[in-house]
C-alpha atoms as a PDB file:
ATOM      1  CA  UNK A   1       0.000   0.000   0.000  1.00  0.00           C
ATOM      2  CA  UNK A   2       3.056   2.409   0.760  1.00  0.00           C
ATOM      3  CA  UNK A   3       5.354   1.795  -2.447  1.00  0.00           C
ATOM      4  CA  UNK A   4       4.078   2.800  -5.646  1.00  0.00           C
ATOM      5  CA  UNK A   5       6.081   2.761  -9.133  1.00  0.00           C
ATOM      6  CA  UNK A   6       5.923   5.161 -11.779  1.00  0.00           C
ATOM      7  CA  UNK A   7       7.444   4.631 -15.630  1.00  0.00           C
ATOM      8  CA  UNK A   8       8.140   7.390 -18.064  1.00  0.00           C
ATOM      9  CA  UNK A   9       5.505   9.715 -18.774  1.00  0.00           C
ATOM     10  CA  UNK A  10       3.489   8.422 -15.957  1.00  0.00           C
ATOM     11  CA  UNK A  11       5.769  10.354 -13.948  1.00  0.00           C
ATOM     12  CA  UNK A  12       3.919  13.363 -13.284  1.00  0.00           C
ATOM     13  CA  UNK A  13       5.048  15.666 -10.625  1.00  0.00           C
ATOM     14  CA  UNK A  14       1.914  16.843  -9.777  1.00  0.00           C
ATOM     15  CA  UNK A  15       1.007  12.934  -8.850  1.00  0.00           C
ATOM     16  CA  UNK A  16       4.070  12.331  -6.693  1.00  0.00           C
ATOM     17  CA  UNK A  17       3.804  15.399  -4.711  1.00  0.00           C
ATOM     18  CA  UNK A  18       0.087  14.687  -3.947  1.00  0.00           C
ATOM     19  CA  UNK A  19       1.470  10.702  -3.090  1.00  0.00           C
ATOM     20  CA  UNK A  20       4.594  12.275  -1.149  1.00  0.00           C
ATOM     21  CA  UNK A  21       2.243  14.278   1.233  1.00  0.00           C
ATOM     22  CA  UNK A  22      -0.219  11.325   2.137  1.00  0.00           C
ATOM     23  CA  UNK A  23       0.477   9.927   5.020  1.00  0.00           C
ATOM     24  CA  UNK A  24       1.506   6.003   4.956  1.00  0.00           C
ATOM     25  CA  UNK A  25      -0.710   3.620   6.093  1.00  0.00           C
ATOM     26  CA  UNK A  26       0.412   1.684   9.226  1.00  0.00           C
ATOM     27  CA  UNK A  27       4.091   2.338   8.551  1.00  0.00           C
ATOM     28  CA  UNK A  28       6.998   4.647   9.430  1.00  0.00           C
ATOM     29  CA  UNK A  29       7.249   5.647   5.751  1.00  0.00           C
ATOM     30  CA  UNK A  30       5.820   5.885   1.937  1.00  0.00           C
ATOM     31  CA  UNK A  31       8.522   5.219  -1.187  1.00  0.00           C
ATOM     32  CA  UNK A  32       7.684   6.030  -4.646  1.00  0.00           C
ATOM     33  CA  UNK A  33       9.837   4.853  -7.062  1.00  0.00           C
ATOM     34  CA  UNK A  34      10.453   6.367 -10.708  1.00  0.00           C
ATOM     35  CA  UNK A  35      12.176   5.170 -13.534  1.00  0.00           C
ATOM     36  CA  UNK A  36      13.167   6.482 -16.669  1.00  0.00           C
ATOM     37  CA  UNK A  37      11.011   9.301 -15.991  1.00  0.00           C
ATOM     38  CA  UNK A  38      13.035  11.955 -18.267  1.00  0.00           C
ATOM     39  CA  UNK A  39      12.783  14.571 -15.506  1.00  0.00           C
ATOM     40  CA  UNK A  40      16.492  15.450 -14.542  1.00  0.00           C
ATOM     41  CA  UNK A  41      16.474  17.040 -18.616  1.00  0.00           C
ATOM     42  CA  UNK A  42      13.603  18.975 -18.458  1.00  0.00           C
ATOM     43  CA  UNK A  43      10.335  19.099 -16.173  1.00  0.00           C
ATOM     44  CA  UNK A  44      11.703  18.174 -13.088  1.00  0.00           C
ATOM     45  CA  UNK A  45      11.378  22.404 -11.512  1.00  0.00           C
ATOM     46  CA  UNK A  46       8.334  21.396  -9.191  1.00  0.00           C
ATOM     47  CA  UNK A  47      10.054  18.524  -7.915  1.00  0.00           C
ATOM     48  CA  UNK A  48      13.569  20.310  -6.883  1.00  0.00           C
ATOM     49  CA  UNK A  49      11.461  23.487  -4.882  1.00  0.00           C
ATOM     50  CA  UNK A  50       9.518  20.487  -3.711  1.00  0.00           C
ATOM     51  CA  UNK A  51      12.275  18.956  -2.058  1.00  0.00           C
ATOM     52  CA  UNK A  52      13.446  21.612  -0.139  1.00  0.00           C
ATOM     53  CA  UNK A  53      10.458  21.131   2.404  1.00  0.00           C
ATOM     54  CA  UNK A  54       9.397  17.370   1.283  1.00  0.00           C
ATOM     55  CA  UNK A  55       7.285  15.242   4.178  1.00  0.00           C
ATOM     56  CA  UNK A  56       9.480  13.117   6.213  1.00  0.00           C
ATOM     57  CA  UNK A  57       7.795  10.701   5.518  1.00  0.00           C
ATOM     58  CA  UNK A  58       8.376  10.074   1.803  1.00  0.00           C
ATOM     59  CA  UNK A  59      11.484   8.675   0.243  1.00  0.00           C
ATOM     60  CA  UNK A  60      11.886   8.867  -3.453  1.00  0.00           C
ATOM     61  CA  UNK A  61      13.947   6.041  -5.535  1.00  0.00           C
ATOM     62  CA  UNK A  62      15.156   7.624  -8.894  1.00  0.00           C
ATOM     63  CA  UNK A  63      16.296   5.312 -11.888  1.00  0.00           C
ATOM     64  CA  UNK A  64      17.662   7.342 -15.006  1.00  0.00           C
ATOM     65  CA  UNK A  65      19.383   6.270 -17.695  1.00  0.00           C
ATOM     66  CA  UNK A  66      20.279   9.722 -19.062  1.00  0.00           C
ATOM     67  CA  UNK A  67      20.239  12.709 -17.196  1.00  0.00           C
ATOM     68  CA  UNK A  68      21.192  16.212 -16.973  1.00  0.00           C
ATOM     69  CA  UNK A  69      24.015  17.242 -14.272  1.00  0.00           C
ATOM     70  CA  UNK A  70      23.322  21.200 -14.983  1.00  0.00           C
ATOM     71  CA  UNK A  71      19.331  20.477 -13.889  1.00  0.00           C
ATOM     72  CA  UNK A  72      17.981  21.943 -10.849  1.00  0.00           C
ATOM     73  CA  UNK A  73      15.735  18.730  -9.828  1.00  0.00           C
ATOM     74  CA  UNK A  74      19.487  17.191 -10.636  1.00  0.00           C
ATOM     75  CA  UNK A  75      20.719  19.530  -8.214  1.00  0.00           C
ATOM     76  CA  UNK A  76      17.956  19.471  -5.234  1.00  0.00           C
ATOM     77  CA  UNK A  77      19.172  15.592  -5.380  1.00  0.00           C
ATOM     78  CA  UNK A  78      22.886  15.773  -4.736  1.00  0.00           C
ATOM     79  CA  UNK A  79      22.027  18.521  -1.623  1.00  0.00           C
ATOM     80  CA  UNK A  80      19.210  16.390   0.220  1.00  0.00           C
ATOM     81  CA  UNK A  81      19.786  12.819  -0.873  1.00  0.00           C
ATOM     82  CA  UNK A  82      22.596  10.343  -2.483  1.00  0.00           C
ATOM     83  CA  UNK A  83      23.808   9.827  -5.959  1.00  0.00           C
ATOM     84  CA  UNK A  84      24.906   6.393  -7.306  1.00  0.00           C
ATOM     85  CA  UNK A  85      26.223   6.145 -10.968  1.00  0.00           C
ATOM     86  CA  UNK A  86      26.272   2.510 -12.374  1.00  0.00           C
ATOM     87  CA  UNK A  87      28.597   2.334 -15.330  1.00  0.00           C
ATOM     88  CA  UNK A  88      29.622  -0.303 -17.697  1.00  0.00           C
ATOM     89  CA  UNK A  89      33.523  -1.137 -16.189  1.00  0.00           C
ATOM     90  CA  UNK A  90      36.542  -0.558 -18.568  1.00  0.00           C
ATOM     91  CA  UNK A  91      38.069  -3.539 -19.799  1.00  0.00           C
ATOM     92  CA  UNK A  92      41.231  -3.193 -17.879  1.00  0.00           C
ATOM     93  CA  UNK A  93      39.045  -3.163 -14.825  1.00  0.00           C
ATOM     94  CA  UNK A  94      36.934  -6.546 -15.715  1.00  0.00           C
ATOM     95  CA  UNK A  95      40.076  -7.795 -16.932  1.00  0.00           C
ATOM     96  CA  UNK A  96      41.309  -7.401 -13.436  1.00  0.00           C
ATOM     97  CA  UNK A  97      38.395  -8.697 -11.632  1.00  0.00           C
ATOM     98  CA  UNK A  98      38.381 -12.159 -13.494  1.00  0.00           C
ATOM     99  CA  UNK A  99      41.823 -12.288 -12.287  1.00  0.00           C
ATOM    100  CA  UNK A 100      41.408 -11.743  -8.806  1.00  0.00           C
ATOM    101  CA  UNK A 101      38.484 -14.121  -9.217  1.00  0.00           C
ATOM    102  CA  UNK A 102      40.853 -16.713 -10.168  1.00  0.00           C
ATOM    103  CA  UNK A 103      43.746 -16.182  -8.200  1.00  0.00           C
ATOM    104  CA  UNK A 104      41.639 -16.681  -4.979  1.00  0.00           C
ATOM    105  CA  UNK A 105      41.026 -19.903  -5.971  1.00  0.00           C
ATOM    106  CA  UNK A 106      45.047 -20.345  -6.198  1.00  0.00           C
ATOM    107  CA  UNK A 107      44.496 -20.393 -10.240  1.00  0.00           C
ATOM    108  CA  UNK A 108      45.799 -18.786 -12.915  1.00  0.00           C
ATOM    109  CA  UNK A 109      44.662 -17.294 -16.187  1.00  0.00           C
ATOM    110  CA  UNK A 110      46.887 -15.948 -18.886  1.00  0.00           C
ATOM    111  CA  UNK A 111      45.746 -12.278 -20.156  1.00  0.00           C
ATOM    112  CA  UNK A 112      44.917 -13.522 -23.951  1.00  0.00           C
ATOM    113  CA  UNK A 113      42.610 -16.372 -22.100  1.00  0.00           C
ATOM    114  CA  UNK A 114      40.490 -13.631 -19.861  1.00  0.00           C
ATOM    115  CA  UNK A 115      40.258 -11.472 -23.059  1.00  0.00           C
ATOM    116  CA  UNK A 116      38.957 -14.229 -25.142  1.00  0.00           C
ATOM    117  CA  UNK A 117      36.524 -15.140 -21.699  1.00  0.00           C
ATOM    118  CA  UNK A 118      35.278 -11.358 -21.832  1.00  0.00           C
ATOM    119  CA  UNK A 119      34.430 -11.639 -25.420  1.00  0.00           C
ATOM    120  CA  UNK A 120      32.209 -14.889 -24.727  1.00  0.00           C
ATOM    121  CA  UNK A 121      30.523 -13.354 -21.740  1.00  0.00           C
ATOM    122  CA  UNK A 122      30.300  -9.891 -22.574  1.00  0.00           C
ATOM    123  CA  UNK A 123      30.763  -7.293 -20.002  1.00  0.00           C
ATOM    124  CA  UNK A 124      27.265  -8.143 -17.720  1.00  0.00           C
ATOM    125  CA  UNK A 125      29.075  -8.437 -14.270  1.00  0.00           C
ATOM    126  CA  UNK A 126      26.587 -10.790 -12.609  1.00  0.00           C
ATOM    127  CA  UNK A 127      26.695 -12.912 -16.197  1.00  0.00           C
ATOM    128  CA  UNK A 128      31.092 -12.703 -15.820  1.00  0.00           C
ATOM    129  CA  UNK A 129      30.760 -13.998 -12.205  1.00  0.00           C
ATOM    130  CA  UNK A 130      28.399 -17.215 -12.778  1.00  0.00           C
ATOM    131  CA  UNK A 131      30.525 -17.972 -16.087  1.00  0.00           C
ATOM    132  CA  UNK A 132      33.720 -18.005 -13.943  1.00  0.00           C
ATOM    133  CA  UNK A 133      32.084 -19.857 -10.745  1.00  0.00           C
ATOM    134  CA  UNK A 134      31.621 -22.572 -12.949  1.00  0.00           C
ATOM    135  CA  UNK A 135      34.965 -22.580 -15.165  1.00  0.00           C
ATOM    136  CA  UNK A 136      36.438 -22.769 -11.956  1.00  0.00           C
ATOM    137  CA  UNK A 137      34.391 -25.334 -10.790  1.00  0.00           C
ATOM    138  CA  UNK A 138      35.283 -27.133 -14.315  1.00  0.00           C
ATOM    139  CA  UNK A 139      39.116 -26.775 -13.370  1.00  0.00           C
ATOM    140  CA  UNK A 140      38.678 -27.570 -10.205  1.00  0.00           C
ATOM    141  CA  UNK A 141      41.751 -30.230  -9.979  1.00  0.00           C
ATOM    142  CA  UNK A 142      44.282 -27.523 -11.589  1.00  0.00           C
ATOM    143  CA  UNK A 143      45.725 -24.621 -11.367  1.00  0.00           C
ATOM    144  CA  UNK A 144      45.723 -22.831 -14.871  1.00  0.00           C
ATOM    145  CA  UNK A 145      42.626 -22.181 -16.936  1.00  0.00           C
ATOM    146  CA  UNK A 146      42.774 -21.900 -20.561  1.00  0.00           C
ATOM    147  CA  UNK A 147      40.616 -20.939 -23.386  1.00  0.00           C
ATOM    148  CA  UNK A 148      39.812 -24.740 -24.656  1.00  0.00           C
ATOM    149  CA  UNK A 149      38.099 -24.679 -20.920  1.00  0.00           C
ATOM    150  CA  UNK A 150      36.260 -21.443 -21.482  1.00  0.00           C
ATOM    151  CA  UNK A 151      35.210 -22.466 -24.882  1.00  0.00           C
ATOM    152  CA  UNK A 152      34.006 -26.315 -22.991  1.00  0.00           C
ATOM    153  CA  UNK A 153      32.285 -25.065 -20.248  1.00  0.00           C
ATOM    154  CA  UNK A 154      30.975 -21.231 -21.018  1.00  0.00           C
ATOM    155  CA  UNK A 155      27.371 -20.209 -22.381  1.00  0.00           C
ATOM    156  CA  UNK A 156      28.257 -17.831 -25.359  1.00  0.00           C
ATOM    157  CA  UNK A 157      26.272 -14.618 -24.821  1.00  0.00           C
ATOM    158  CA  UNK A 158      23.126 -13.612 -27.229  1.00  0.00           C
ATOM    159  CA  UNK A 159      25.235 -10.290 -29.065  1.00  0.00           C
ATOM    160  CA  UNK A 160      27.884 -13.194 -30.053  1.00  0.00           C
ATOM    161  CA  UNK A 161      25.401 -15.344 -31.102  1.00  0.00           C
ATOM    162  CA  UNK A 162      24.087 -12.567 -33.469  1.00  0.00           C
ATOM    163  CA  UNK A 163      27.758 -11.541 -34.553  1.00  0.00           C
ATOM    164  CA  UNK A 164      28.320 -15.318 -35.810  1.00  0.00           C
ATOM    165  CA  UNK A 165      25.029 -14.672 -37.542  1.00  0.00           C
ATOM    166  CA  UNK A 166      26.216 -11.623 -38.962  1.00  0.00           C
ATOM    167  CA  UNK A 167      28.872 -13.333 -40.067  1.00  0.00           C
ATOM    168  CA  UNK A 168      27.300 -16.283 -41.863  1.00  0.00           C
ATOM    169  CA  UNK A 169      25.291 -13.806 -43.677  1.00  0.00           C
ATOM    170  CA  UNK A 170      28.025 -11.877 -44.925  1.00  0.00           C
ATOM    171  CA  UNK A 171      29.637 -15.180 -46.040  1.00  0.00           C
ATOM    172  CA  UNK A 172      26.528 -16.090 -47.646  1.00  0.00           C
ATOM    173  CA  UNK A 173      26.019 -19.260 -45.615  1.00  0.00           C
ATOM    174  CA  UNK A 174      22.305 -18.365 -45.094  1.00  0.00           C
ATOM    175  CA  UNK A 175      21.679 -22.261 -43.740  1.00  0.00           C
ATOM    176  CA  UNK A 176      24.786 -21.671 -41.314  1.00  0.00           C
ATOM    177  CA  UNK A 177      22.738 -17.892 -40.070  1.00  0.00           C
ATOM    178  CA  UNK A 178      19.255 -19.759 -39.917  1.00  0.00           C
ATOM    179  CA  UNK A 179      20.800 -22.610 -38.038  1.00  0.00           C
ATOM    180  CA  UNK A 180      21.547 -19.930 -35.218  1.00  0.00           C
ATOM    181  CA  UNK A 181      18.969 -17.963 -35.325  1.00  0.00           C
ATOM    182  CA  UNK A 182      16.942 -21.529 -34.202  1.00  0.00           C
ATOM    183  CA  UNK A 183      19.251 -22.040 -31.699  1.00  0.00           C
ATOM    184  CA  UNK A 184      18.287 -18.794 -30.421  1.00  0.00           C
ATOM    185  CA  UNK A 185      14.727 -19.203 -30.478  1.00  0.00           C
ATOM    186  CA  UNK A 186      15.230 -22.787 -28.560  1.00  0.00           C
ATOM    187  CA  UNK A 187      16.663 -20.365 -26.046  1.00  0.00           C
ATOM    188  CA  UNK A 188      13.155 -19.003 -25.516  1.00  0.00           C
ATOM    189  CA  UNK A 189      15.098 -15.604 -27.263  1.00  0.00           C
ATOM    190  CA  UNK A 190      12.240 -13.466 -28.421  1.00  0.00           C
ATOM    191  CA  UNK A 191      12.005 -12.907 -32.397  1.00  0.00           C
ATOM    192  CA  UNK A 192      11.463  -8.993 -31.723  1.00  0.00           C
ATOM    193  CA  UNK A 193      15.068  -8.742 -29.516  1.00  0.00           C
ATOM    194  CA  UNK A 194      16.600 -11.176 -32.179  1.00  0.00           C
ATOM    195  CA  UNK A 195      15.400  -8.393 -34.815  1.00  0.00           C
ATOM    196  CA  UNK A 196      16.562  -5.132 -32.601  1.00  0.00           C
ATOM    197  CA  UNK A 197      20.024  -7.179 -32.021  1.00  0.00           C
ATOM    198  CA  UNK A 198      20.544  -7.539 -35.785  1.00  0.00           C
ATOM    199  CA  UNK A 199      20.005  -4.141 -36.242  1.00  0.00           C
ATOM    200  CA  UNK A 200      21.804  -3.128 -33.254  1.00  0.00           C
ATOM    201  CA  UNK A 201      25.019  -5.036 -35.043  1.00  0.00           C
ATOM    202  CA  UNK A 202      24.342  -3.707 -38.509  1.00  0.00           C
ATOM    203  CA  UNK A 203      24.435  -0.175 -37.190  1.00  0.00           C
ATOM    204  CA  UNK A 204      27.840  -1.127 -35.025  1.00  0.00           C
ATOM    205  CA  UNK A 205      29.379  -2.755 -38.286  1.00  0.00           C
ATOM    206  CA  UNK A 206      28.283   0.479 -40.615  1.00  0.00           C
ATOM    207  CA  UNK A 207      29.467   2.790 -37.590  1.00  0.00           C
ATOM    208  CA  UNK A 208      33.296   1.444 -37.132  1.00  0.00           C
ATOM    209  CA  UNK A 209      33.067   0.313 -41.175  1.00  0.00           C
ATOM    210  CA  UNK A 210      32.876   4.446 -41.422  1.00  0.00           C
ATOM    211  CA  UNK A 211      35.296   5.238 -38.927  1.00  0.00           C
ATOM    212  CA  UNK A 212      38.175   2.905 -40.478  1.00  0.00           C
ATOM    213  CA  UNK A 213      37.695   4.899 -43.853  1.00  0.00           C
ATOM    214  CA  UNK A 214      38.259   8.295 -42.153  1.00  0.00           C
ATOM    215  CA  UNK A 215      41.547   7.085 -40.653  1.00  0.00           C
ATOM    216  CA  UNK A 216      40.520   6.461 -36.857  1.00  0.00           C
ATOM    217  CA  UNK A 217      42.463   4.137 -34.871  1.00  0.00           C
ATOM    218  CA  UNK A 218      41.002   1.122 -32.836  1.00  0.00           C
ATOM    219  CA  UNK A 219      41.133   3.909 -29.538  1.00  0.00           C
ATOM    220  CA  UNK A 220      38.942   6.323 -31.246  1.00  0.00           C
ATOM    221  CA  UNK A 221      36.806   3.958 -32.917  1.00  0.00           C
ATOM    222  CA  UNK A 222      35.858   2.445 -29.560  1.00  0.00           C
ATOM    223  CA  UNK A 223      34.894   5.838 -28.380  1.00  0.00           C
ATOM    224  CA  UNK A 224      33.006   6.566 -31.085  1.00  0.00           C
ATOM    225  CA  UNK A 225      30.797   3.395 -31.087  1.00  0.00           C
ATOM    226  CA  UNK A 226      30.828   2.414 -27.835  1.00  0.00           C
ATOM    227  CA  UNK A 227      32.625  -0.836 -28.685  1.00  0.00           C
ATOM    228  CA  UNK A 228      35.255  -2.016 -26.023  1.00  0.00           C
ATOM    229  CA  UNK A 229      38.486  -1.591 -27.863  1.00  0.00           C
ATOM    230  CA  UNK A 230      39.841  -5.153 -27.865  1.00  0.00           C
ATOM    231  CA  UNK A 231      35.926  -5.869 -29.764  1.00  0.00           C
ATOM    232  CA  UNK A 232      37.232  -3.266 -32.962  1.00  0.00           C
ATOM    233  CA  UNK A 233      39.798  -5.468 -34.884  1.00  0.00           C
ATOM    234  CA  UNK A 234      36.932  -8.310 -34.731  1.00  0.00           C
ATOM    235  CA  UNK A 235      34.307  -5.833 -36.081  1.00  0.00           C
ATOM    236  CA  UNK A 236      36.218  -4.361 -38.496  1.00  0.00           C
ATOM    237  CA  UNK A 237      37.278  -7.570 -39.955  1.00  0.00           C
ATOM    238  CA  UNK A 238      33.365  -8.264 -40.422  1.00  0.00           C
ATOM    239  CA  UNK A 239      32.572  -5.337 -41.509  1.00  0.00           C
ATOM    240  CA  UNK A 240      35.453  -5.384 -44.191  1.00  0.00           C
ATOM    241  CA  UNK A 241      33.003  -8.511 -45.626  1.00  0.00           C
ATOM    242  CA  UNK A 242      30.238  -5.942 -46.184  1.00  0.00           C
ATOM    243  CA  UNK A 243      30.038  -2.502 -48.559  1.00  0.00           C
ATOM    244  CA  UNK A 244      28.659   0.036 -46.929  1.00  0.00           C
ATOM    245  CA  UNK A 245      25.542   0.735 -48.859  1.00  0.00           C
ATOM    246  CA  UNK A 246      25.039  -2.962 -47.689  1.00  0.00           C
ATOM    247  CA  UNK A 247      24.933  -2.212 -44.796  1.00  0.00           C
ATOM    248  CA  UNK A 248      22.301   0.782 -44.560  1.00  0.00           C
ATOM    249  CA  UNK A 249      20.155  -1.517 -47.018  1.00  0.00           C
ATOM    250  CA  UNK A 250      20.212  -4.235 -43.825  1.00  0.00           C
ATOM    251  CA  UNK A 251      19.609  -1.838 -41.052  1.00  0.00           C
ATOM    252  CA  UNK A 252      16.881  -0.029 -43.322  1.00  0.00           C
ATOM    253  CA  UNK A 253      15.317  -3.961 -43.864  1.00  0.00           C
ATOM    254  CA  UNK A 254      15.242  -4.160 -40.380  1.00  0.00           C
ATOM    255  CA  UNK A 255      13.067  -1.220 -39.387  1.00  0.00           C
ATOM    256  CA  UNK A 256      10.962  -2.789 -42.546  1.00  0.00           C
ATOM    257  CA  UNK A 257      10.907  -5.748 -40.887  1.00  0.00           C
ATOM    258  CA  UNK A 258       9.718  -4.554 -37.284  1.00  0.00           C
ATOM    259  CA  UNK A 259       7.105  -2.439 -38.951  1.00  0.00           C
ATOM    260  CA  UNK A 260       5.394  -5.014 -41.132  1.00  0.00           C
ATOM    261  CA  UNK A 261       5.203  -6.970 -37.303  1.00  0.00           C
ATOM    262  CA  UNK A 262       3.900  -4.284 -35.382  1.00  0.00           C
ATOM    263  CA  UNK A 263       1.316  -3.552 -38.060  1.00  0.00           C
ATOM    264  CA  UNK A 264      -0.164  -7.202 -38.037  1.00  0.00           C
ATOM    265  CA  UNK A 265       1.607  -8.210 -42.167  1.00  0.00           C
ATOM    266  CA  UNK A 266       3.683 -10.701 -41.014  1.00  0.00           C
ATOM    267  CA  UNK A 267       4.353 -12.846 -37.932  1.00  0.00           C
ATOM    268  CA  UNK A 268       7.359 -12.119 -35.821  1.00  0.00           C
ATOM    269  CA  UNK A 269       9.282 -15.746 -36.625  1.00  0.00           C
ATOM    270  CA  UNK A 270       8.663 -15.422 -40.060  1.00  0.00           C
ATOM    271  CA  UNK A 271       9.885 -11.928 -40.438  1.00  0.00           C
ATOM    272  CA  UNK A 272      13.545 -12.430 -39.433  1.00  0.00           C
ATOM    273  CA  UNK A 273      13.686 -15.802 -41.227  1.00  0.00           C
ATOM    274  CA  UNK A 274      13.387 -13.366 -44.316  1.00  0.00           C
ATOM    275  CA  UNK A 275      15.383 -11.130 -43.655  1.00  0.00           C
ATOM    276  CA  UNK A 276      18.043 -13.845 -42.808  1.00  0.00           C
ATOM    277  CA  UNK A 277      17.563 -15.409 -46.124  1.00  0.00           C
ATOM    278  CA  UNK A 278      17.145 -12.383 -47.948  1.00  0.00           C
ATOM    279  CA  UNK A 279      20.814 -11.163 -46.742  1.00  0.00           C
ATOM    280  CA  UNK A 280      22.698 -15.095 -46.425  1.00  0.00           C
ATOM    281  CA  UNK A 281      21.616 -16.397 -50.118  1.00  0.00           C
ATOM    282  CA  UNK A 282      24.454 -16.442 -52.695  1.00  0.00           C
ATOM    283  CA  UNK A 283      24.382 -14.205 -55.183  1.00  0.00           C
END
């Protein structure tokens, strides 16, 4: 009765004020929690003068993924409550982790063999840890773990599944890129996140195919993108395999593709076998 959510637009100062300054109902307190609600860029004003003489009684949970640091409801924040800011981990950090992981369990891991780990798992910390309980678990009678034990025992992550079928399409093996995209779906994988994953990878291929012809290095290019920099040399040897108006043609087929879904033409399974076909068939 005394926690109440709020997503996006739903998020309307006017309602959480009102909520703030009921009293709870047989508790100490009242916590509203907001997410993604857009107002530390613009909106937020009511909230911030609202905060300087809140109830005691409510406590307000904020979850942003992009906000504005020059904002006053930004600003009421920092001077009456706390500020955590969850970011992705640099390479050199996870890179470090994974071997203090192993090293407490008196093992070993060669830096070429955690790199080649991080590109199987991608860089999901609670997905690294469970990976490496159970590699060490796998190695549990010796002291060094290589990369024939991470490629044995570790579950390769969706975005490499959809790189390999990237791949296959570029190399024309359509069966080889329908062949994963059914392992996928016997992963309970959604069609739809399938679809937005393709595109998501023809838009990172076109992205770092573009910066390599202006000259950028693999430093910049990461940067740019928002590729880990170890990830470039591997994407830019795929997207060598493609021209470029190729690859606008497949990330414009894809927003096809999502549309004729969302507007009832064609079923969701169907849709991506297409375009899968469409793109892995020799010429």
């Amino acid at each position: 009765m005394n926690c109440h959510y709020f997503e996006g637009r739903d998020a309307a100062p006017e309602k959480l004020i009102d909520l703030a300054q009921t009293l709870p109902f047989l508790a100490e307190r009242r916590v509203l929690i907001i997410e993604d609600s857009g107002l530390f860029k613009k909106g937020g004003e009511l909230l911030a003068d609202y905060f300087k003489d809140m109830a005691q009684t409510a406590y307000f949970v904020f979850a942003e993924q992009e906000i504005d640091k020059r904002s006053r409801l930004y600003k009421a924040v920092r001077e009456v409550g706390r500020l955590a800011e969850f970011t992705v981990q640099s390479e050199a950090t996870l890179q470090r982790w994974v071997a203090g992981m192993a090293a407490k369990e008196r093992k070993r891991m060669e830096d070429r063999d955690i790199r080649y780990f991080l590109e199987k798992t991608g860089t999901d910390m609670a997905n690294i840890r469970t990976e490496m309980e159970k590699l060490l678990c796998y190695t549990l009678e010796r002291e060094q773990i290589t990369a024939e034990d991470v490629d044995e025992i570790c579950t390769r992550h969706v975005s490499n599944q959809i790189f390999d079928m990237v791949g296959a399409v570029a190399e024309k093996n359509g069966k080889r890129a329908l062949e994963l995209y059914y392992d996928l779906l016997a992963l309970r994988e959604p069609p739809m996140r399938i679809l937005f994953l393709l595109a998501r990878q023809f838009n990172l291929l076109l992205q770092v195919k573009l910066c390599k012809k202006k000259g950028c290095d693999n430093r910049t290019t990461a940067e740019r993108t928002g590729l880990r920099e170890f990830l470039i040399g591997k994407y830019a040897a795929q997207a060598a395999r493609f021209e470029t108006e190729g690859l606008r043609e497949a990330l414009n087929a894809c927003v096809e593709a999502e549309e004729r879904v969302k507007t009832g033409k064609m079923d969701d399974v169907m849709s991506v076998e297409l375009l899968i076909v469409r793109y892995g068939a020799k010429a």
